[in-house]
PDB file of N, CA and C in Angstrom:
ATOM      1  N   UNK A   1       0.854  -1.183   0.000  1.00  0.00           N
ATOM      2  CA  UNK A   1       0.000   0.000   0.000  1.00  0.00           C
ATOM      3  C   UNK A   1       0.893   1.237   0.000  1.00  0.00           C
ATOM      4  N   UNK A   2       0.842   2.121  -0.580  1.00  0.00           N
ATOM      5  CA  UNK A   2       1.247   3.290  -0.894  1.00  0.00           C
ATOM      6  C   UNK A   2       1.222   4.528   0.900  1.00  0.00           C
ATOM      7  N   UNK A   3       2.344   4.502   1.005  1.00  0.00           N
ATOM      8  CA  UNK A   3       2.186   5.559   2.019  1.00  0.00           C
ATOM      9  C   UNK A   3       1.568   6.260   2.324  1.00  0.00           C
ATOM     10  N   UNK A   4       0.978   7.336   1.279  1.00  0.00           N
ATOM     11  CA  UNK A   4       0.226   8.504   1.153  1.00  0.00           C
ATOM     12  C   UNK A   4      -1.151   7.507   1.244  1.00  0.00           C
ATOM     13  N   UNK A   5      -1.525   6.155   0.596  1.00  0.00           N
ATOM     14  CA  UNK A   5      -2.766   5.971   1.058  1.00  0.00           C
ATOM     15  C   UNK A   5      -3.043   5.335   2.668  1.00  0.00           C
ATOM     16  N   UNK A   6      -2.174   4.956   3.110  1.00  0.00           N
ATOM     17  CA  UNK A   6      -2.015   4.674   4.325  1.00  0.00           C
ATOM     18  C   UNK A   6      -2.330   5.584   5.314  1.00  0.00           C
ATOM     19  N   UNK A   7      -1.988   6.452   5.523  1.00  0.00           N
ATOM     20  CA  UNK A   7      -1.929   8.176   6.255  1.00  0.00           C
ATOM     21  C   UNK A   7      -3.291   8.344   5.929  1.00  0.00           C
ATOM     22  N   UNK A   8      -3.953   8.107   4.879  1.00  0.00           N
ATOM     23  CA  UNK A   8      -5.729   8.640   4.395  1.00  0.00           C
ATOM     24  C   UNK A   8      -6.368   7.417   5.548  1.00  0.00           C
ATOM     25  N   UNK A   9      -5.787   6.636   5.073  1.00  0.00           N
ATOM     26  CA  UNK A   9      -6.956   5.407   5.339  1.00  0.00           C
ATOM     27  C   UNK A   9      -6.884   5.469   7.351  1.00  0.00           C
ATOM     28  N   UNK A  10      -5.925   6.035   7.948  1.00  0.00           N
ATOM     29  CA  UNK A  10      -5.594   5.916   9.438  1.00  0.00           C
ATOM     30  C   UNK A  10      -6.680   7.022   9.857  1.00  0.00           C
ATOM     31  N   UNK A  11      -6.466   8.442   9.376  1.00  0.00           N
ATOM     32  CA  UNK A  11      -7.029   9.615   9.386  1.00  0.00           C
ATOM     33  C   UNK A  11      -8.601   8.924   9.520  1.00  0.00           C
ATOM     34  N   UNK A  12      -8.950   8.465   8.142  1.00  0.00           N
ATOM     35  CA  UNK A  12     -10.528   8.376   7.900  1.00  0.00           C
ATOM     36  C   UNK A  12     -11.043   7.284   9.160  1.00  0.00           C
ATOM     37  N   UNK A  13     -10.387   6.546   9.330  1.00  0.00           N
ATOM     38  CA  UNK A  13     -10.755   5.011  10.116  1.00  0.00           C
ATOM     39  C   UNK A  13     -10.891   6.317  11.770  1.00  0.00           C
ATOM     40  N   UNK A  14     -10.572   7.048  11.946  1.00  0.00           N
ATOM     41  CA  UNK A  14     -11.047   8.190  13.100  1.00  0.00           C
ATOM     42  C   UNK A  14     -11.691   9.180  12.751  1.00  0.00           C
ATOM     43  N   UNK A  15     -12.577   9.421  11.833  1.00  0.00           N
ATOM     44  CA  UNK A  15     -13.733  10.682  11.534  1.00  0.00           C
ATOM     45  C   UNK A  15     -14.501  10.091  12.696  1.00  0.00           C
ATOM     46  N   UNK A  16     -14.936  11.256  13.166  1.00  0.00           N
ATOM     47  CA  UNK A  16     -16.424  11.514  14.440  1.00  0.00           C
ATOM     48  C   UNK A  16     -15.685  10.789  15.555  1.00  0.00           C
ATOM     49  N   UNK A  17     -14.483  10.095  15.819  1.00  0.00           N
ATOM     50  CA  UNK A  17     -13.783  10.375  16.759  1.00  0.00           C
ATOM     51  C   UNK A  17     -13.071  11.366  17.626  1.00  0.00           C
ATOM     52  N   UNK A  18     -13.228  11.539  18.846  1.00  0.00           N
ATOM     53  CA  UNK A  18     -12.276  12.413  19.633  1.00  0.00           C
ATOM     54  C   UNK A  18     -10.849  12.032  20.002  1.00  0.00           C
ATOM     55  N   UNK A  19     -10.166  13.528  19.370  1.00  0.00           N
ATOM     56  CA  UNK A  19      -8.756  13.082  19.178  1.00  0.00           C
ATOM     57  C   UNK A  19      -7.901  14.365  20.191  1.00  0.00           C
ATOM     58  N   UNK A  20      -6.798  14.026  20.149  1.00  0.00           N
ATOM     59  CA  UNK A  20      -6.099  15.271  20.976  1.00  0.00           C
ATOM     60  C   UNK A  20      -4.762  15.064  20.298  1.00  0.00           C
ATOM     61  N   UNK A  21      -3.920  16.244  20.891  1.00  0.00           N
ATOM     62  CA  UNK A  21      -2.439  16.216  20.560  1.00  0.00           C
ATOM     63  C   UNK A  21      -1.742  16.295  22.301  1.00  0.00           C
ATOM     64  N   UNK A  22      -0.809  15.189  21.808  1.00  0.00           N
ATOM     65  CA  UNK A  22      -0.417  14.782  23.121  1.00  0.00           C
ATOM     66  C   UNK A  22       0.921  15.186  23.214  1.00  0.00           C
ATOM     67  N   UNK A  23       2.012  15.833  24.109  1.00  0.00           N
ATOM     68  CA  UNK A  23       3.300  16.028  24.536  1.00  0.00           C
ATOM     69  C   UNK A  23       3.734  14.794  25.401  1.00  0.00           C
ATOM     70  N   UNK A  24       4.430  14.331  24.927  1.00  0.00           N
ATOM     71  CA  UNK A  24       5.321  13.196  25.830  1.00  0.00           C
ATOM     72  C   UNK A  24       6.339  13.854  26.592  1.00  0.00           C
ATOM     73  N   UNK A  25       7.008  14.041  27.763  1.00  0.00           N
ATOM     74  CA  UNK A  25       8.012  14.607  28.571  1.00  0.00           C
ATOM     75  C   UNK A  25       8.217  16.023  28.962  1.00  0.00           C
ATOM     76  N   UNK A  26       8.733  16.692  28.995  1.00  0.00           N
ATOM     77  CA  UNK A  26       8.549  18.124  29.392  1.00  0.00           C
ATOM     78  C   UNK A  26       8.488  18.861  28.571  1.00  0.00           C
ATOM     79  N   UNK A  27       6.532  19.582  28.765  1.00  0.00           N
ATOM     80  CA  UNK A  27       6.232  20.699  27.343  1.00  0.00           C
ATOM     81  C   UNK A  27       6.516  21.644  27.073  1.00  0.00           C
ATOM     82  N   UNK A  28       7.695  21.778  28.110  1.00  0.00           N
ATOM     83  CA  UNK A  28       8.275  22.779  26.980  1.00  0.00           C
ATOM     84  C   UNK A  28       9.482  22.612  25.787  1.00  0.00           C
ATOM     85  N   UNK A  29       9.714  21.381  26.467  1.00  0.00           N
ATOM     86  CA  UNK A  29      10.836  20.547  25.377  1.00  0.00           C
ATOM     87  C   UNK A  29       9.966  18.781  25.246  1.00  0.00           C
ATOM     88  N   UNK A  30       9.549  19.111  24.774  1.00  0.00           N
ATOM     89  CA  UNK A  30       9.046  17.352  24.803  1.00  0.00           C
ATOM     90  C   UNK A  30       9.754  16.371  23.953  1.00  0.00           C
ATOM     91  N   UNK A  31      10.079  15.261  24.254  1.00  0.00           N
ATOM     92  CA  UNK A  31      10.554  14.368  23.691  1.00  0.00           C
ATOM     93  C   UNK A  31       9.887  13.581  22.346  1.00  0.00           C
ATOM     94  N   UNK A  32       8.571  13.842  22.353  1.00  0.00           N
ATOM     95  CA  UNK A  32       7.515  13.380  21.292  1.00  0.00           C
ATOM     96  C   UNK A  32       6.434  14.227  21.438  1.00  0.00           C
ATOM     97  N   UNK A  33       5.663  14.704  20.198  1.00  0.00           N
ATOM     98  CA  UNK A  33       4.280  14.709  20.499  1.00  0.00           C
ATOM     99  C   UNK A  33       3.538  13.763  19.274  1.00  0.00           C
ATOM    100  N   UNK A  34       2.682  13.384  19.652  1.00  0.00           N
ATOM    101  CA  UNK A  34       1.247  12.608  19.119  1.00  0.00           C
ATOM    102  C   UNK A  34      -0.046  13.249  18.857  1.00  0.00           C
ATOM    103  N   UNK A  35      -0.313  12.653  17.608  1.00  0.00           N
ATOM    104  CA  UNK A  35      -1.985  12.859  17.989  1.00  0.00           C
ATOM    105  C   UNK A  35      -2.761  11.362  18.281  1.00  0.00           C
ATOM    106  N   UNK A  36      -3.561  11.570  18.873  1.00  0.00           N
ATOM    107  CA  UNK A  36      -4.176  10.412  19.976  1.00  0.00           C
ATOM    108  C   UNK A  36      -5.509  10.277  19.648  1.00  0.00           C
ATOM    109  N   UNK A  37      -6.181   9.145  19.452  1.00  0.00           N
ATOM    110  CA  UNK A  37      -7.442   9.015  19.808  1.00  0.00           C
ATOM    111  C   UNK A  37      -8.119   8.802  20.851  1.00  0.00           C
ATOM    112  N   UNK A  38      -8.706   9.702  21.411  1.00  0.00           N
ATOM    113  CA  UNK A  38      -9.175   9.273  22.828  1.00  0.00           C
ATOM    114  C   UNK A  38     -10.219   8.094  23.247  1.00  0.00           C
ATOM    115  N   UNK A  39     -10.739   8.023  21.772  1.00  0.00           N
ATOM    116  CA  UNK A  39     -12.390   6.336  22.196  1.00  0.00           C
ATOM    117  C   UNK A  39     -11.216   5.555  21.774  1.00  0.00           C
ATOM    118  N   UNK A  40     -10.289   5.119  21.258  1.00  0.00           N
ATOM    119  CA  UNK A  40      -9.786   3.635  21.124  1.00  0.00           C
ATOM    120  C   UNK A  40      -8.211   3.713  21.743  1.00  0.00           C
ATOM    121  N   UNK A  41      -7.725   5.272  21.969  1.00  0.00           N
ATOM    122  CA  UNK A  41      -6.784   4.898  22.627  1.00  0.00           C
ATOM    123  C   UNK A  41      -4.954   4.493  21.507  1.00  0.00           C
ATOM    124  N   UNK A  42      -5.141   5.070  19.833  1.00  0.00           N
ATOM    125  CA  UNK A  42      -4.248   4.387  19.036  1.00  0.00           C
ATOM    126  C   UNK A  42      -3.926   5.769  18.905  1.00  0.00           C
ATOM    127  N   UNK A  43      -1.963   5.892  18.615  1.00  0.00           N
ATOM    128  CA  UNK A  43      -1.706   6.689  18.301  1.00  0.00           C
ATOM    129  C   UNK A  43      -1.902   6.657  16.514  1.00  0.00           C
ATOM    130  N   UNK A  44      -1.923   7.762  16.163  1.00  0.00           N
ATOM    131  CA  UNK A  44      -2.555   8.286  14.802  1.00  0.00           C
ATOM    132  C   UNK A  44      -1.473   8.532  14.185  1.00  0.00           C
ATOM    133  N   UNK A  45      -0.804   9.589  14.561  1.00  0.00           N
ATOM    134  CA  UNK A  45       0.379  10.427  14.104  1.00  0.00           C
ATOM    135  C   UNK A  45       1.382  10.423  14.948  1.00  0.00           C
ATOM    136  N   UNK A  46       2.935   9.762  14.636  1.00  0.00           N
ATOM    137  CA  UNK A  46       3.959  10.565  16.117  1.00  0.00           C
ATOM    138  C   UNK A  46       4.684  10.839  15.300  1.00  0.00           C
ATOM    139  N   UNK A  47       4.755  12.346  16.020  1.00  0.00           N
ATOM    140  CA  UNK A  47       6.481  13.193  14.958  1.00  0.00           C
ATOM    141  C   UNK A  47       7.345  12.664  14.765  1.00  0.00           C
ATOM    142  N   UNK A  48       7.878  11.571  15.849  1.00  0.00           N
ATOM    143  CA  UNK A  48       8.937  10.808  15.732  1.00  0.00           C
ATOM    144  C   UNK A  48       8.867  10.269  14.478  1.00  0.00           C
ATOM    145  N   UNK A  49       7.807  10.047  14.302  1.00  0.00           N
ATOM    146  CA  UNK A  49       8.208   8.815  13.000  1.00  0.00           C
ATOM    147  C   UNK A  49       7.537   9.523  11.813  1.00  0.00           C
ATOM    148  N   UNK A  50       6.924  10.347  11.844  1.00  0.00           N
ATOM    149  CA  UNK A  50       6.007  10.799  10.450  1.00  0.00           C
ATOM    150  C   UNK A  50       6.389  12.115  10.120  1.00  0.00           C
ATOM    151  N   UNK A  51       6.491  12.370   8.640  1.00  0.00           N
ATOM    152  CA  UNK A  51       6.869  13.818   8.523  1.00  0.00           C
ATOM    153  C   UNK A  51       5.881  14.024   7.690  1.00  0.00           C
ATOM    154  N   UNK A  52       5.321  15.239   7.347  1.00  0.00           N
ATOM    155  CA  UNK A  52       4.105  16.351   6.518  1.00  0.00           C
ATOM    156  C   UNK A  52       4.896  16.504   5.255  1.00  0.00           C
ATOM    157  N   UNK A  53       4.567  16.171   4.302  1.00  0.00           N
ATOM    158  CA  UNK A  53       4.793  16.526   2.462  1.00  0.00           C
ATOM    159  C   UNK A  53       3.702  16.633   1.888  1.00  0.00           C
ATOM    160  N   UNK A  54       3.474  17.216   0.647  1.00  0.00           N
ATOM    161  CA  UNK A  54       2.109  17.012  -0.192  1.00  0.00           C
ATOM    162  C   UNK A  54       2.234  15.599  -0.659  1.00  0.00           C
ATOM    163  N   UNK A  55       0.560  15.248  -0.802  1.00  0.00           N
ATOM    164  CA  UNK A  55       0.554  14.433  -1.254  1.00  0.00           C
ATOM    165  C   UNK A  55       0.887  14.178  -3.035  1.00  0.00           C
ATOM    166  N   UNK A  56       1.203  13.007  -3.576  1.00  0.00           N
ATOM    167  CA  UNK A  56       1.194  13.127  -4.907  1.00  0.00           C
ATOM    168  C   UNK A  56       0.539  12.737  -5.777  1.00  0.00           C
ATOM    169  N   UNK A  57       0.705  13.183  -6.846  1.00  0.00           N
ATOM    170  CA  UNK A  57      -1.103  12.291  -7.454  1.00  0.00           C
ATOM    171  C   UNK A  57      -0.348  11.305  -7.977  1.00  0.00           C
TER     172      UNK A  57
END
Protein backbone atom coordinates (compact mmCIF):
# COMPACT_ATOMS: atom_id res chain seq x y z
CA UNK A 1 0.00 0.00 0.00
CA UNK A 2 1.25 3.29 -0.89
CA UNK A 3 2.19 5.56 2.02
CA UNK A 4 0.23 8.50 1.15
CA UNK A 5 -2.77 5.97 1.06
CA UNK A 6 -2.02 4.67 4.32
CA UNK A 7 -1.93 8.18 6.26
CA UNK A 8 -5.73 8.64 4.39
CA UNK A 9 -6.96 5.41 5.34
CA UNK A 10 -5.59 5.92 9.44
CA UNK A 11 -7.03 9.62 9.39
CA UNK A 12 -10.53 8.38 7.90
CA UNK A 13 -10.75 5.01 10.12
CA UNK A 14 -11.05 8.19 13.10
CA UNK A 15 -13.73 10.68 11.53
CA UNK A 16 -16.42 11.51 14.44
CA UNK A 17 -13.78 10.37 16.76
CA UNK A 18 -12.28 12.41 19.63
CA UNK A 19 -8.76 13.08 19.18
CA UNK A 20 -6.10 15.27 20.98
CA UNK A 21 -2.44 16.22 20.56
CA UNK A 22 -0.42 14.78 23.12
CA UNK A 23 3.30 16.03 24.54
CA UNK A 24 5.32 13.20 25.83
CA UNK A 25 8.01 14.61 28.57
CA UNK A 26 8.55 18.12 29.39
CA UNK A 27 6.23 20.70 27.34
CA UNK A 28 8.27 22.78 26.98
CA UNK A 29 10.84 20.55 25.38
CA UNK A 30 9.05 17.35 24.80
CA UNK A 31 10.55 14.37 23.69
CA UNK A 32 7.51 13.38 21.29
CA UNK A 33 4.28 14.71 20.50
CA UNK A 34 1.25 12.61 19.12
CA UNK A 35 -1.98 12.86 17.99
CA UNK A 36 -4.18 10.41 19.98
CA UNK A 37 -7.44 9.02 19.81
CA UNK A 38 -9.17 9.27 22.83
CA UNK A 39 -12.39 6.34 22.20
CA UNK A 40 -9.79 3.63 21.12
CA UNK A 41 -6.78 4.90 22.63
CA UNK A 42 -4.25 4.39 19.04
CA UNK A 43 -1.71 6.69 18.30
CA UNK A 44 -2.56 8.29 14.80
CA UNK A 45 0.38 10.43 14.10
CA UNK A 46 3.96 10.56 16.12
CA UNK A 47 6.48 13.19 14.96
CA UNK A 48 8.94 10.81 15.73
CA UNK A 49 8.21 8.81 13.00
CA UNK A 50 6.01 10.80 10.45
CA UNK A 51 6.87 13.82 8.52
CA UNK A 52 4.10 16.35 6.52
CA UNK A 53 4.79 16.53 2.46
CA UNK A 54 2.11 17.01 -0.19
CA UNK A 55 0.55 14.43 -1.25
CA UNK A 56 1.19 13.13 -4.91
CA UNK A 57 -1.10 12.29 -7.45
Amino acid sequence: MESDQMLWDMLKSHIGHQVCIVAYGDTDDPMDICLECEECGEVILDAKIYTVAAREK
